[in-house]
Protein backbone atom coordinates (compact mmCIF):
# COMPACT_ATOMS: atom_id res chain seq x y z
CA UNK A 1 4.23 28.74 -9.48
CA UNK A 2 6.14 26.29 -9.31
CA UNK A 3 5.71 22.52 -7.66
CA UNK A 4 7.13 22.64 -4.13
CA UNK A 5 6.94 20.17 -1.15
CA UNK A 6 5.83 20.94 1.91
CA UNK A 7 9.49 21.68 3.16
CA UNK A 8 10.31 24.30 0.36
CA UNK A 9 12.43 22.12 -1.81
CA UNK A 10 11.63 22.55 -5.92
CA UNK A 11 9.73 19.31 -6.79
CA UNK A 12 10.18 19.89 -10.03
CA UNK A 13 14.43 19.85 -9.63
CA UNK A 14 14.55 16.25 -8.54
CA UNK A 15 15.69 13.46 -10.25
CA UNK A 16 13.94 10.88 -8.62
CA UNK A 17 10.44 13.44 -9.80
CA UNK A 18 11.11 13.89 -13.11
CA UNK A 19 12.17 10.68 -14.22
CA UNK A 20 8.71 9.07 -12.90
CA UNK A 21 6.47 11.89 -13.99
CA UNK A 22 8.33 10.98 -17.47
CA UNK A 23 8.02 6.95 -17.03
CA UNK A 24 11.97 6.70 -17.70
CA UNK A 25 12.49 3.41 -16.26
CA UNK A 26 15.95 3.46 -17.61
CA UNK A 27 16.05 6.75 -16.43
CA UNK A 28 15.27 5.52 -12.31
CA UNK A 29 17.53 2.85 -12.85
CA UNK A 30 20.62 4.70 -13.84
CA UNK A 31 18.97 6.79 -10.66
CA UNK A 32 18.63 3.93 -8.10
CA UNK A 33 22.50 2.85 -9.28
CA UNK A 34 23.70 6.40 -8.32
CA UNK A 35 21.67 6.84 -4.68
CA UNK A 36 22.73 3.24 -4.01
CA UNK A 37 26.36 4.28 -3.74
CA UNK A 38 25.89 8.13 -3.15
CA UNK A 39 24.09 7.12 0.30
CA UNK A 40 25.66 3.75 0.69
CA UNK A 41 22.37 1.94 0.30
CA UNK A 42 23.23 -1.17 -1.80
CA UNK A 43 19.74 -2.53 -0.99
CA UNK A 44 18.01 0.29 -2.12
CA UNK A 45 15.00 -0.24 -4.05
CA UNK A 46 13.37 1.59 -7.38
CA UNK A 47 10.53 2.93 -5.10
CA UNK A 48 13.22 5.33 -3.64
CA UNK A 49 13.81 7.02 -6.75
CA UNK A 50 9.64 6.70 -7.80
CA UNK A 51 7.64 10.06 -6.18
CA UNK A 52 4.61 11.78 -7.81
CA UNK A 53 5.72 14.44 -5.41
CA UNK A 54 5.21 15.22 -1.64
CA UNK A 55 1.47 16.30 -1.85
CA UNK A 56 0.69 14.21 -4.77
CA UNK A 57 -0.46 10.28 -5.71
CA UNK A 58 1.09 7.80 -3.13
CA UNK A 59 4.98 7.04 -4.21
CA UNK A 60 6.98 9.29 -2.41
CA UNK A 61 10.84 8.61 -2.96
CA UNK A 62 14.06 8.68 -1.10
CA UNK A 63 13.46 9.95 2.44
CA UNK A 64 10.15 12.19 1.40
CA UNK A 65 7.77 8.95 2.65
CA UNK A 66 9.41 9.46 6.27
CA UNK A 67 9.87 13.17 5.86
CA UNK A 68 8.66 14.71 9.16
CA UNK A 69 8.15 18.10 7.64
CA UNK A 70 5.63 16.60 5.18
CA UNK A 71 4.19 14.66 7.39
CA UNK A 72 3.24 17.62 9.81
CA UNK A 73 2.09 19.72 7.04
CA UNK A 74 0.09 16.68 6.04
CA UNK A 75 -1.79 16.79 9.14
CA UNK A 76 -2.61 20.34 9.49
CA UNK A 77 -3.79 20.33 5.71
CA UNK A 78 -1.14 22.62 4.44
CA UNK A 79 0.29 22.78 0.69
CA UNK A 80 3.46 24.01 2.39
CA UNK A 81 5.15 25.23 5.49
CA UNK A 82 5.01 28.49 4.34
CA UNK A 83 0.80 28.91 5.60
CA UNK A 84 1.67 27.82 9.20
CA UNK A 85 1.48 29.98 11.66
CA UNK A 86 4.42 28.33 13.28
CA UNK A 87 6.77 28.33 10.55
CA UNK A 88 9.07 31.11 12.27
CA UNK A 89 9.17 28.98 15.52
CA UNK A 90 9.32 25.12 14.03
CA UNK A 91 12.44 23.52 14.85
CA UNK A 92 11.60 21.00 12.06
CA UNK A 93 12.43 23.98 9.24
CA UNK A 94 15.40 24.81 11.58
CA UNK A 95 16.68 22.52 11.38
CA UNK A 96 16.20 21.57 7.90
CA UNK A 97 17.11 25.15 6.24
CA UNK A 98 20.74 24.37 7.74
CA UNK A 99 21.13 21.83 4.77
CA UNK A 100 18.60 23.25 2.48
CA UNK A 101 18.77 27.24 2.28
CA UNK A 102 17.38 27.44 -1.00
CA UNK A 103 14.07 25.83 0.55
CA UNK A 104 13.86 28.90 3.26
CA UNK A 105 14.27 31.31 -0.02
CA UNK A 106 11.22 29.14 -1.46
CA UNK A 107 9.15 29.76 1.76
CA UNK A 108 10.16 33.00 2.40
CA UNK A 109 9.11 33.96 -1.24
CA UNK A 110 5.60 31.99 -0.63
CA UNK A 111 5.04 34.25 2.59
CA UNK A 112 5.46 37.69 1.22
């Protein structure tokens, strides 16, 4: 199976993942240089491209340390949205599956 976050989204696709589970520091800053401009964040940092993933160590990158999604699944001690029984009502997911569809096909596949 493979590493998801809470959300649906394939831990194992991102950048900002695989370069720390890897230790490329070159890597994250090549990274950083790209989100900097890609999200017009000139002060951006390194932690935003260092995550051990969503459920995983402490470091969690870009906008997964302020991700409401993880955060609720946090609290009600799920590995992912997929084992709550209000996944098919959450506005949260909604909302999010608008910009992430391939994280409702994770879900969905986690469900059946």
């Amino acid at each position: 199976m493979l590493f998801r976050s809470p959300g649906g989204l394939d831990c194992a696709q991102c950048d900002a993942y695989k370069l720390t589970l890897s230790n490329d520091l070159e890597g994250q800053q090549a990274l950083l240089e790209k989100w900097r401009v890609e999200y017009s964040a000139p002060d951006m940092t390194v932690a935003a491209v260092t995550c051990d993933g969503c459920l995983a160590g402490q470091r969690h990158g870009g906008y997964c340390a302020e991700c409401p999604i993880r955060a609720c699944a946090v609290s009600l001690g799920h590995s992912t949205c997929a084992e709550c029984e209000q996944y098919g009502s959450c506005e949260k997911l909604h909302n999010f599956f608008q910009m992430a569809p391939q994280a409702q096909e994770n879900l969905e596949a986690l469900r059946h």
